[in-house]
C-alpha atoms as a PDB file:
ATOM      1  CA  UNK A   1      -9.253  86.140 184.589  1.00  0.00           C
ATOM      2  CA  UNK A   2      -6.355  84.080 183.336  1.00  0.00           C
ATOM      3  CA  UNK A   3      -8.405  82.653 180.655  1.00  0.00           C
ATOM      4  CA  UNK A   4      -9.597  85.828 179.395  1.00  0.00           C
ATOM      5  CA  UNK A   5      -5.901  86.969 179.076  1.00  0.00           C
ATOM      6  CA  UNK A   6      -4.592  84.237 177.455  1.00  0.00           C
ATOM      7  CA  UNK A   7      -6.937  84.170 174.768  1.00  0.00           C
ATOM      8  CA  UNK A   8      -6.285  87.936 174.271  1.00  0.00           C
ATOM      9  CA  UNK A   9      -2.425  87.392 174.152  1.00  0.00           C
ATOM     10  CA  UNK A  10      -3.131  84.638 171.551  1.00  0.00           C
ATOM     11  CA  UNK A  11      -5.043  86.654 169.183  1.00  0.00           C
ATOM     12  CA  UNK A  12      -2.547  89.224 168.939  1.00  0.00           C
ATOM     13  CA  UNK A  13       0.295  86.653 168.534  1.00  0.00           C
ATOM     14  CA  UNK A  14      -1.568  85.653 165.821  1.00  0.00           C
ATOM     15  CA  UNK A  15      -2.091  89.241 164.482  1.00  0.00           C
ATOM     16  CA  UNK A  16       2.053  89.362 165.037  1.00  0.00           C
ATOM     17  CA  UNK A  17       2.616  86.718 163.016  1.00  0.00           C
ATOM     18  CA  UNK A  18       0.637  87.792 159.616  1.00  0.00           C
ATOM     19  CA  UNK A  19       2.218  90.994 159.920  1.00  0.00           C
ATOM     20  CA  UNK A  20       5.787  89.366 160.109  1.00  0.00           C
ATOM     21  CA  UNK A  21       4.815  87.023 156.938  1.00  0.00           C
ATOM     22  CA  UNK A  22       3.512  90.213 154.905  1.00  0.00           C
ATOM     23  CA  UNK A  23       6.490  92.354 155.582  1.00  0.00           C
ATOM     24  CA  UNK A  24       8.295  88.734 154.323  1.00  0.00           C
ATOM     25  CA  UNK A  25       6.682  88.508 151.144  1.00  0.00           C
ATOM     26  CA  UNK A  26       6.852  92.597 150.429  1.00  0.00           C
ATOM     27  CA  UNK A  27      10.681  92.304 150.538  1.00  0.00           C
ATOM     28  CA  UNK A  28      11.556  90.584 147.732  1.00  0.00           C
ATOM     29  CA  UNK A  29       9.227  92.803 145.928  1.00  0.00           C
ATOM     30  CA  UNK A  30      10.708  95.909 147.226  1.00  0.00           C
ATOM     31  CA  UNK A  31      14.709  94.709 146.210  1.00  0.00           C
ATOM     32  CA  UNK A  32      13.272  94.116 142.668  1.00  0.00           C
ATOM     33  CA  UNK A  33      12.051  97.327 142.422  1.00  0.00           C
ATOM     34  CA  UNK A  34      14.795  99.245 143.922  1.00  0.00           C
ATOM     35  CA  UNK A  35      17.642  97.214 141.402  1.00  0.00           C
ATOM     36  CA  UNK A  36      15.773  98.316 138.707  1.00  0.00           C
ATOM     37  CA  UNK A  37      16.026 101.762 139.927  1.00  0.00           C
ATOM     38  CA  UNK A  38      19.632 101.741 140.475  1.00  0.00           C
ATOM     39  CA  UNK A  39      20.232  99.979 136.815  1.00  0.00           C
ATOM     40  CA  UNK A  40      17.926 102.949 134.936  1.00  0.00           C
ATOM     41  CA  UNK A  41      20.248 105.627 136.954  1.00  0.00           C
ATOM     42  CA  UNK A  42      23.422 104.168 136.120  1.00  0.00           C
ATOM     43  CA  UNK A  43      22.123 104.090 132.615  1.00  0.00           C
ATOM     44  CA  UNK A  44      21.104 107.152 132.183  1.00  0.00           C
ATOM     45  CA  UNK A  45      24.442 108.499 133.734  1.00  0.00           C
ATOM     46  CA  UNK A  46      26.730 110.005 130.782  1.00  0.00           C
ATOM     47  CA  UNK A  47      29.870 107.691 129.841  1.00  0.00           C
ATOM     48  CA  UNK A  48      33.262 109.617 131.937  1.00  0.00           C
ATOM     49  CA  UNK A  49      35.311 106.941 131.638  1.00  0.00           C
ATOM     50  CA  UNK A  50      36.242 106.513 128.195  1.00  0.00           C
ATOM     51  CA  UNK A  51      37.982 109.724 127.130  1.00  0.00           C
ATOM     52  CA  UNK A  52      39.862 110.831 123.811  1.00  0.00           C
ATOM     53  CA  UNK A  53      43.422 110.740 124.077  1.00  0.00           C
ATOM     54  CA  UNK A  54      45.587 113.699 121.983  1.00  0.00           C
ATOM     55  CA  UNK A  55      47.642 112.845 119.228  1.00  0.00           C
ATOM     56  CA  UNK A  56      51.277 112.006 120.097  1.00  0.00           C
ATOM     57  CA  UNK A  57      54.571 113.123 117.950  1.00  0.00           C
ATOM     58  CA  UNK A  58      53.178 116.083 116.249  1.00  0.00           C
ATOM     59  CA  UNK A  59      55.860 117.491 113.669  1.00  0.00           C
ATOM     60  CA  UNK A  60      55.814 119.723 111.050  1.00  0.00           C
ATOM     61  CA  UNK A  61      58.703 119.773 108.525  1.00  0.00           C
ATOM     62  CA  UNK A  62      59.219 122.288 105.691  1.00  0.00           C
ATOM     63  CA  UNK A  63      59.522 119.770 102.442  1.00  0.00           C
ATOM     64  CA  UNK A  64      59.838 121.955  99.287  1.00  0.00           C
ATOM     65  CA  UNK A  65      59.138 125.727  98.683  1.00  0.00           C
ATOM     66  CA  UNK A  66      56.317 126.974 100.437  1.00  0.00           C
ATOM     67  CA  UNK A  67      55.379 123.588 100.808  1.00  0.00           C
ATOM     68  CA  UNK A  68      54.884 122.037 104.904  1.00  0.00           C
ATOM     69  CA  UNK A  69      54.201 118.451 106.035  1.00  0.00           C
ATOM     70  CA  UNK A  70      52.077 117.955 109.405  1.00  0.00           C
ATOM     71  CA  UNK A  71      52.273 115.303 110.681  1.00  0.00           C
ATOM     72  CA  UNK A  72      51.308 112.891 113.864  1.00  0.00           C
ATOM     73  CA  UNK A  73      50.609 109.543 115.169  1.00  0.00           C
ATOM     74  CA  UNK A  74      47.333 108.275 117.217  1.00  0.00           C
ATOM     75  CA  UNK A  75      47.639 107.474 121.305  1.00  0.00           C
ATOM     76  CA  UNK A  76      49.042 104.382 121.843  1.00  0.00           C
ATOM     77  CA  UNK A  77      47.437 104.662 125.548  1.00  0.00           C
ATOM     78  CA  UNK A  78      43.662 105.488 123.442  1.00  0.00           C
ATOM     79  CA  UNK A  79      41.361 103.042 125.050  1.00  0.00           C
ATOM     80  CA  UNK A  80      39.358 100.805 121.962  1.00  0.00           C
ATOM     81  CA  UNK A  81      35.882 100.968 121.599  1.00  0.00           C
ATOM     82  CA  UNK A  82      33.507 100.698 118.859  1.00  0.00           C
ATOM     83  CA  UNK A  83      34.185 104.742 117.680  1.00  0.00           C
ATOM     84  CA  UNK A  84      35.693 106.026 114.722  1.00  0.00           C
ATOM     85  CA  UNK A  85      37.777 108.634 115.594  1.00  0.00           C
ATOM     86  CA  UNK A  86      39.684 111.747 113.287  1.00  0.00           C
ATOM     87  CA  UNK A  87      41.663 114.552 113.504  1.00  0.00           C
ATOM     88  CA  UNK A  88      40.732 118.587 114.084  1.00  0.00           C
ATOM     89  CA  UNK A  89      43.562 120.377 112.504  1.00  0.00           C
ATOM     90  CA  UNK A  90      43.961 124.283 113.244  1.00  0.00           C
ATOM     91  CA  UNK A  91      46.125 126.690 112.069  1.00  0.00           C
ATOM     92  CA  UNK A  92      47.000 129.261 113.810  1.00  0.00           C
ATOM     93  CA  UNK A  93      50.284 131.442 111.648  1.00  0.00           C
ATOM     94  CA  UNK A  94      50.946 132.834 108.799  1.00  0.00           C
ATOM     95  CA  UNK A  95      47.028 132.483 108.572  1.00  0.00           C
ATOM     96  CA  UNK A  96      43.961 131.464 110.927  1.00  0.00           C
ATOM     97  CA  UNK A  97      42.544 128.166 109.746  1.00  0.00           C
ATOM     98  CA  UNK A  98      40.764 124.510 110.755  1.00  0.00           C
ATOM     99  CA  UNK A  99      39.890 121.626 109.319  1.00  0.00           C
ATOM    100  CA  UNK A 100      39.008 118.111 110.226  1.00  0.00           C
ATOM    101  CA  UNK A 101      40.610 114.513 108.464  1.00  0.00           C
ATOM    102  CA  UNK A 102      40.931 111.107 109.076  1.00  0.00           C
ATOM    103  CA  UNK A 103      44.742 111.241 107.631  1.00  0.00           C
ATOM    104  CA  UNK A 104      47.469 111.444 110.428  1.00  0.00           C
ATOM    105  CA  UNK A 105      49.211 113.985 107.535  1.00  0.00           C
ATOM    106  CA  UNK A 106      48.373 116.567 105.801  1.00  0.00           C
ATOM    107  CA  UNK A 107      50.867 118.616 102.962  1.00  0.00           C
ATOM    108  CA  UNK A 108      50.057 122.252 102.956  1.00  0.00           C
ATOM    109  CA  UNK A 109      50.926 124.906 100.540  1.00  0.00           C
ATOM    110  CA  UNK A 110      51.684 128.457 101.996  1.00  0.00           C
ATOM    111  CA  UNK A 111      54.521 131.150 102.757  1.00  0.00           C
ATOM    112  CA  UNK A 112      57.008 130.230 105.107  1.00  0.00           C
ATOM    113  CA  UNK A 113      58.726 133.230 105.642  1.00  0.00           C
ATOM    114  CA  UNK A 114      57.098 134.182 108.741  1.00  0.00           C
ATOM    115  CA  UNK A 115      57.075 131.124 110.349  1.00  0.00           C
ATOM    116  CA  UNK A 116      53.888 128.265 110.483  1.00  0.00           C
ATOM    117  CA  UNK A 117      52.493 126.464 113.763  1.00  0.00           C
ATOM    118  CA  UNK A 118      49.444 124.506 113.627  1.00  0.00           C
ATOM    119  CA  UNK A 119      47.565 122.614 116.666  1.00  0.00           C
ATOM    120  CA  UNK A 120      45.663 119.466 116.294  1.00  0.00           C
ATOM    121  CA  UNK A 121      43.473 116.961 118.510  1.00  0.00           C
ATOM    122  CA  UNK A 122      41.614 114.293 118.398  1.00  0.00           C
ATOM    123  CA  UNK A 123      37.713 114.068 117.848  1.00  0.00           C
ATOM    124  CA  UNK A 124      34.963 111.257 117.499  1.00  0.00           C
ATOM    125  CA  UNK A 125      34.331 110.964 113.543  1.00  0.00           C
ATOM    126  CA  UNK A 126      30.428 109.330 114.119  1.00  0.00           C
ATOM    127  CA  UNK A 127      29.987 110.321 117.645  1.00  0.00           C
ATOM    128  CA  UNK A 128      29.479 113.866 118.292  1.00  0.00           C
ATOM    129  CA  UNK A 129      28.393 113.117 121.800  1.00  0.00           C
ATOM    130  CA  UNK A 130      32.567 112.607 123.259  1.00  0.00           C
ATOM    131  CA  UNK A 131      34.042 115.341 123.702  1.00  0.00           C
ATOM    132  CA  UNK A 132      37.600 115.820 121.654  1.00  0.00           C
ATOM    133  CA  UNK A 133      40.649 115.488 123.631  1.00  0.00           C
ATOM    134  CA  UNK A 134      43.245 118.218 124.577  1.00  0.00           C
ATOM    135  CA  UNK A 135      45.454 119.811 121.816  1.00  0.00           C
ATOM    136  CA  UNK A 136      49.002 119.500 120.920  1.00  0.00           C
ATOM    137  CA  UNK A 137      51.163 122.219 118.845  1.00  0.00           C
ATOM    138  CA  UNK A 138      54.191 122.467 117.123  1.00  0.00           C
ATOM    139  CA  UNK A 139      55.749 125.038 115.112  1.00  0.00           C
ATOM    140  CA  UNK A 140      58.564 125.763 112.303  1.00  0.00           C
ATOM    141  CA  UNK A 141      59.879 129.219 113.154  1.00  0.00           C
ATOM    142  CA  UNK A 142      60.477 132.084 110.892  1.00  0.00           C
ATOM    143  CA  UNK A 143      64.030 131.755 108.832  1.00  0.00           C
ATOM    144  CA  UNK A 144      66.655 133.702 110.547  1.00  0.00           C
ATOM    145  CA  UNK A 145      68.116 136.732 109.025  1.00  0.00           C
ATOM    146  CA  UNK A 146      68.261 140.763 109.783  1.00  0.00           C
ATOM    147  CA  UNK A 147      65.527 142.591 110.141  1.00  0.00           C
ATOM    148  CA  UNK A 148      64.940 144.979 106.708  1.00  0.00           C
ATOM    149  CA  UNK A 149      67.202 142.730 104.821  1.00  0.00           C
ATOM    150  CA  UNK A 150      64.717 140.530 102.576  1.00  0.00           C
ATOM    151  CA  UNK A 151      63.629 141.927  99.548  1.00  0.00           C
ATOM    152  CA  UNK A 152      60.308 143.646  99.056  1.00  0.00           C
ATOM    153  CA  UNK A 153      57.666 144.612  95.641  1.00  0.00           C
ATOM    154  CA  UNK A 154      58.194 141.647  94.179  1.00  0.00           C
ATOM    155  CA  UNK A 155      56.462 141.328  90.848  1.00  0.00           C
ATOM    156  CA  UNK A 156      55.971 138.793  88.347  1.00  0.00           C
ATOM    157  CA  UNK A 157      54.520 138.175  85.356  1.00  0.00           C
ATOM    158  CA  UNK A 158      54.047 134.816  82.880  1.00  0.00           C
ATOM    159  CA  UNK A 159      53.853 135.140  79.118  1.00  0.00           C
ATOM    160  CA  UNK A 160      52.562 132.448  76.934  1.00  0.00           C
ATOM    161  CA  UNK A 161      53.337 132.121  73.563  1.00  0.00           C
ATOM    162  CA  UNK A 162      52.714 128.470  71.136  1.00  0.00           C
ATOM    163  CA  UNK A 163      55.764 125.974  70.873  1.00  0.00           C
ATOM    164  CA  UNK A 164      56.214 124.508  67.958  1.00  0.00           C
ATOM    165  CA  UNK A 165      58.625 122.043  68.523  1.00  0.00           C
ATOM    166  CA  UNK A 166      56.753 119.752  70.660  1.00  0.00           C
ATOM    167  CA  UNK A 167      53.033 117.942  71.055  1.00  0.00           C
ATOM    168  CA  UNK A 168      53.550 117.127  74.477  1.00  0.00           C
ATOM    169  CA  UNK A 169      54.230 120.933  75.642  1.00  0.00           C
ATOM    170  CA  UNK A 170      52.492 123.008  72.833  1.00  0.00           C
ATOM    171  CA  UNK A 171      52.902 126.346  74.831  1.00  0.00           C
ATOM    172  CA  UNK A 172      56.205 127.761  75.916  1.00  0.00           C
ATOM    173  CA  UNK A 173      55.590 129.809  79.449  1.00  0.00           C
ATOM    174  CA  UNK A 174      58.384 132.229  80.486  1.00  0.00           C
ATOM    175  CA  UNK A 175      58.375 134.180  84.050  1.00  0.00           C
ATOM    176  CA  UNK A 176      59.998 137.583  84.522  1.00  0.00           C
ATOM    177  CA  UNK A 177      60.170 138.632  88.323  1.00  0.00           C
ATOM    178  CA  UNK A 178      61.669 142.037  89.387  1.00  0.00           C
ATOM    179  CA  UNK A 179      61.869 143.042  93.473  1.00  0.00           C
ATOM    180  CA  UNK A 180      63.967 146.247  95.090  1.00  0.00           C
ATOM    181  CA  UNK A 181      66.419 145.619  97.837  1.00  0.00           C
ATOM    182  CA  UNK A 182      65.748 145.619 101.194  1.00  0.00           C
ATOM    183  CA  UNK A 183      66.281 148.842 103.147  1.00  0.00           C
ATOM    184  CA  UNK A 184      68.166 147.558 105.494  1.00  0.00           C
ATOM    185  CA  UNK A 185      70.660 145.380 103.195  1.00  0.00           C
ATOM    186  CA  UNK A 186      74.657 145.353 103.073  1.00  0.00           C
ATOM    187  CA  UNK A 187      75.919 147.039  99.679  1.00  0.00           C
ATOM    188  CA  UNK A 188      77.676 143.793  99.306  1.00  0.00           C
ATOM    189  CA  UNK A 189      74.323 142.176  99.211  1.00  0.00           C
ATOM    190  CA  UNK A 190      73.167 139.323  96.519  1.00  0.00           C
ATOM    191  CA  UNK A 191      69.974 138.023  96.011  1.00  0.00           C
ATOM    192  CA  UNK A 192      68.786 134.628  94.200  1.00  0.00           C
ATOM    193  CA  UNK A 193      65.775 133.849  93.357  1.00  0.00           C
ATOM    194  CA  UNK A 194      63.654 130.242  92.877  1.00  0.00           C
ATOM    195  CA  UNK A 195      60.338 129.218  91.836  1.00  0.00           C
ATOM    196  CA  UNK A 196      58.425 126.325  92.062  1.00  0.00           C
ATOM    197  CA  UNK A 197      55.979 124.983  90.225  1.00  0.00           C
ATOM    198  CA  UNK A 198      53.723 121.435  91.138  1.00  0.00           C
ATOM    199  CA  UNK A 199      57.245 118.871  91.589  1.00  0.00           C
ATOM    200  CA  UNK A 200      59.442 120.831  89.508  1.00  0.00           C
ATOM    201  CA  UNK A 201      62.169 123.747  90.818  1.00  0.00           C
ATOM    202  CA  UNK A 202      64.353 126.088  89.039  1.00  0.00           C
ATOM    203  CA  UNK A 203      66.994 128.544  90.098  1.00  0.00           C
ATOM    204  CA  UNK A 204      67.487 131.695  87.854  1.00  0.00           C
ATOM    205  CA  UNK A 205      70.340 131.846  85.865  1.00  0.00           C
ATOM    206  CA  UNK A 206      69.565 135.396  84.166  1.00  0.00           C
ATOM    207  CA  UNK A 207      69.550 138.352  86.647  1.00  0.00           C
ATOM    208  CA  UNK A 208      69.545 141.776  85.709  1.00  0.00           C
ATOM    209  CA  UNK A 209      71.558 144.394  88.348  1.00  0.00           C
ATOM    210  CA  UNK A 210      71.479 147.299  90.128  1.00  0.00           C
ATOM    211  CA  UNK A 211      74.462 150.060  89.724  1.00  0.00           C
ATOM    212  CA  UNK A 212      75.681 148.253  92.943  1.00  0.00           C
ATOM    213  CA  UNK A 213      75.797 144.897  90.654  1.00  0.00           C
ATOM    214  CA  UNK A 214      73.079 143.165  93.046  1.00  0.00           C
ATOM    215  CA  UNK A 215      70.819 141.227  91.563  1.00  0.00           C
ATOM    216  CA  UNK A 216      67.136 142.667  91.286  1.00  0.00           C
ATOM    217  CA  UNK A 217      65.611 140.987  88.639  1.00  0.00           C
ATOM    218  CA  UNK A 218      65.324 137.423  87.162  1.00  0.00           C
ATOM    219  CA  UNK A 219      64.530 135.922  83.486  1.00  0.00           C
ATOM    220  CA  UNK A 220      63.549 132.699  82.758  1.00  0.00           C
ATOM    221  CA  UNK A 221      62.792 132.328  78.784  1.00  0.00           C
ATOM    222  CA  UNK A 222      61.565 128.794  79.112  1.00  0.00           C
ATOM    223  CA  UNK A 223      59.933 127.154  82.555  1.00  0.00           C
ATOM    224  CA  UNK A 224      57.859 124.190  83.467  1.00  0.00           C
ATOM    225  CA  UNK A 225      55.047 126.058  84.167  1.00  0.00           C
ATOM    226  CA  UNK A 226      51.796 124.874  82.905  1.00  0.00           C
ATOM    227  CA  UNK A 227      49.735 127.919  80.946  1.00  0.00           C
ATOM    228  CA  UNK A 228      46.434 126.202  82.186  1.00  0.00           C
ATOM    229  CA  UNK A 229      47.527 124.334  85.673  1.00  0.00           C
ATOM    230  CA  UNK A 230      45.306 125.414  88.625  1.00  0.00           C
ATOM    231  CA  UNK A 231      48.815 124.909  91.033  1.00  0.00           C
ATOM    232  CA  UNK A 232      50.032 128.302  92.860  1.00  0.00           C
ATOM    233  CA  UNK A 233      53.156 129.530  91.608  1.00  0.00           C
ATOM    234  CA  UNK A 234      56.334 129.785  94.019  1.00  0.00           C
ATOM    235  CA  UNK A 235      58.706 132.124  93.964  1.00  0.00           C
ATOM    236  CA  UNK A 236      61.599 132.487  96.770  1.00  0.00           C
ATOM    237  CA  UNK A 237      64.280 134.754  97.118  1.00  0.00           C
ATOM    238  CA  UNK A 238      67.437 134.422  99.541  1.00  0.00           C
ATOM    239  CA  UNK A 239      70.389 136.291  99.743  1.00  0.00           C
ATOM    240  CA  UNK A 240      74.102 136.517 101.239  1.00  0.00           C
ATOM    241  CA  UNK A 241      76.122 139.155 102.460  1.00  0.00           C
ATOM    242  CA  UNK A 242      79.262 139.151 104.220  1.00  0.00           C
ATOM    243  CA  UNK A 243      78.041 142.083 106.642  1.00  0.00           C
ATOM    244  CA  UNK A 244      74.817 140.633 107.637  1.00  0.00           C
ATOM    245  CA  UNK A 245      72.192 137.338 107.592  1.00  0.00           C
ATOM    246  CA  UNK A 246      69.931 138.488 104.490  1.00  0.00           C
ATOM    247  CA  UNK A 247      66.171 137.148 105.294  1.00  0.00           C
ATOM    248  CA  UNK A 248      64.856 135.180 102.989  1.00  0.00           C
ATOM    249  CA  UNK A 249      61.210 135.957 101.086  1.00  0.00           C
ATOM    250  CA  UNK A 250      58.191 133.868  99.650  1.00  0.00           C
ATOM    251  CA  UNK A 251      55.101 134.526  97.315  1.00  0.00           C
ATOM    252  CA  UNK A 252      52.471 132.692  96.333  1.00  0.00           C
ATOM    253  CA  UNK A 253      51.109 133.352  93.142  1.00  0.00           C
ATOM    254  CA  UNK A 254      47.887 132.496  91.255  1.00  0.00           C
ATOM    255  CA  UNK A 255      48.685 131.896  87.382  1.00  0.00           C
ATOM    256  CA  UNK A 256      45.613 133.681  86.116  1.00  0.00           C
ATOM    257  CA  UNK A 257      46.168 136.610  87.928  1.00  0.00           C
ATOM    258  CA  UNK A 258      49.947 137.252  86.722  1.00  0.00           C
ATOM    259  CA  UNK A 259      49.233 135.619  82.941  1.00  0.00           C
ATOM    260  CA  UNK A 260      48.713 139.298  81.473  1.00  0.00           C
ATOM    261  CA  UNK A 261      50.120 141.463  83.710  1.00  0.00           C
ATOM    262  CA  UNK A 262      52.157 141.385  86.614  1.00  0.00           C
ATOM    263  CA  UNK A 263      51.145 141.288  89.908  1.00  0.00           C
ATOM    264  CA  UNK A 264      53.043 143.499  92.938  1.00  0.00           C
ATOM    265  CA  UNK A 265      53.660 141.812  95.926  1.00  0.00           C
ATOM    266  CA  UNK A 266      50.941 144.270  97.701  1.00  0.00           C
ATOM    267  CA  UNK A 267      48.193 143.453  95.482  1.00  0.00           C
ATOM    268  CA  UNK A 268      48.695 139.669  96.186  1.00  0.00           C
ATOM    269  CA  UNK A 269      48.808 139.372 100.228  1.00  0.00           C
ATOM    270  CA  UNK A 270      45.544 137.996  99.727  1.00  0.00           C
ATOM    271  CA  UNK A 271      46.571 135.372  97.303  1.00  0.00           C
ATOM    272  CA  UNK A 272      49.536 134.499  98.823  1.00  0.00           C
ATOM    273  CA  UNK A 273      48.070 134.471 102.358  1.00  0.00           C
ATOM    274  CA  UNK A 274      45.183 131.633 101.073  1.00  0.00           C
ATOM    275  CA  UNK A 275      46.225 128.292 102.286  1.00  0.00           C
ATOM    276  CA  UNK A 276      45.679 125.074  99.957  1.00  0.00           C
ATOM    277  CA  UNK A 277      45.380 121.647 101.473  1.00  0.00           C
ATOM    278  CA  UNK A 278      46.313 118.580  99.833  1.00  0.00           C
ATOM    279  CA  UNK A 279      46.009 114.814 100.987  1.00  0.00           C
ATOM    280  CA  UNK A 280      43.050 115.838 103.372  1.00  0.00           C
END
């Protein structure tokens, strides 16, 4: 009886004991395969850490008629990898517009006279995959002045004729603009009108007047405008009155469409509302 049990217990010890050394060499197996399963998930896991970082010290700064400057600086705190990041510029007043640069400024021709604010973030330039960062604004608020006191219909018109008395500028362009007075502008109102045209600006110096001796229309025989230039023509008008803060007025004008005939300031919102973008 005892030998019978004995040999029974020491077959099953031995049974124990290859089980014990096949679980021993499946382990290491098993750890292989489960590292590599962890490694492929972390890979395929989508990069959270590294995010893009707005732009900091976002300014914009009115630097000639009708003329803006936006302008910003990257993040400081923007972590560096191997990405090549821009900028997505919106506008959002006087008109609705975006655009995308790799320029931290941007010069921008448009009217001012109702104010300009403009957003901007930063985006990946050759990685579509990030997503861009937060936005940042600024804006450079409408001049002050009372309300019906700027003037309105402007019109002007260009007329070329040849100049003979130089190679350099062998056409002579003169500008005649005309306006009516604000509605809601003191009698004792005066009006003074600008243009600008690429770097160079010009006051008026010959107004004609109104039976109330305010200025309502401007002459300039001679100007520095160029007959076949593709720049937009600016023209600005302020005032001054003792009686009230006269609002000041701006109007963009294409040269081709005021070379023949002049151009009221109703039948140009359109040009004067179109934004050009230099420096982009």
């Amino acid at each position: 009886m005892w030998s019978w049990l004995s040999a029974t217990e020491y077959s099953r010890g031995k049974q124990e004991h290859r089980r014990r050394q096949d679980v021993i060499i499946m382990a290491p197996a098993s750890l292989i395969l489960l590292a590599a399963t962890v490694i492929l998930q972390v890979d395929l896991l989508p990069d959270k850490k590294f995010l893009l970082l707005p732009p900091v010290n976002f300014t914009i700064k009115a630097i000639n008629l009708a003329q803006v400057l936006l302008r910003w600086e990257p993040n400081t705190d923007q972590e560096q990898r191997n990405v090549q990041l821009g900028y997505h510029v919106k506008i959002n007043a006087p008109q609705e517009e975006d655009y995308e640069t790799r320029n931290t400024e941007s010069r921008r021709i448009t009217i001012l006279h109702k104010g300009f604010s403009a957003s901007v973030q930063t985006v990946p330039w050759n990685d579509r995959s990030l997503q861009p960062s937060s936005w940042v604004s600024a804006e450079l608020k409408a001049p002050p002045g009372s309300p019906g006191t700027s003037i309105v219909n402007l019109t002007c018109t260009t007329n070329t004729k040849a100049n003979n008395y130089t190679h350099l500028r062998p056409y002579q362009v003169s500008l005649h603009c005309t306006w009516l007075v604000g509605k809601g502008a003191p009698e004792d109102t005066q009006y003074f009108l600008y243009y600008r045209y690429g770097s160079w600006t010009e006051e008026c110096q010959e107004y004609s007047k109104d039976t109330l001796q305010r200025n309502i229309a401007c002459w300039f025989p001679r100007t520095f405008i160029n007959s076949k230039g593709r720049d937009s023509l600016a023209v600005y008008v302020n005032g001054s009155s003792e009686e009230a803060a006269i609002k000041p007025f701006d109007e963009l004008f294409a040269l081709h469409a005021i070379g023949k005939m002049g151009l009221t300031q109703s039948q140009n919102n359109r040009i004067a509302e179109s934004q050009h973008w230099e420096g982009l």
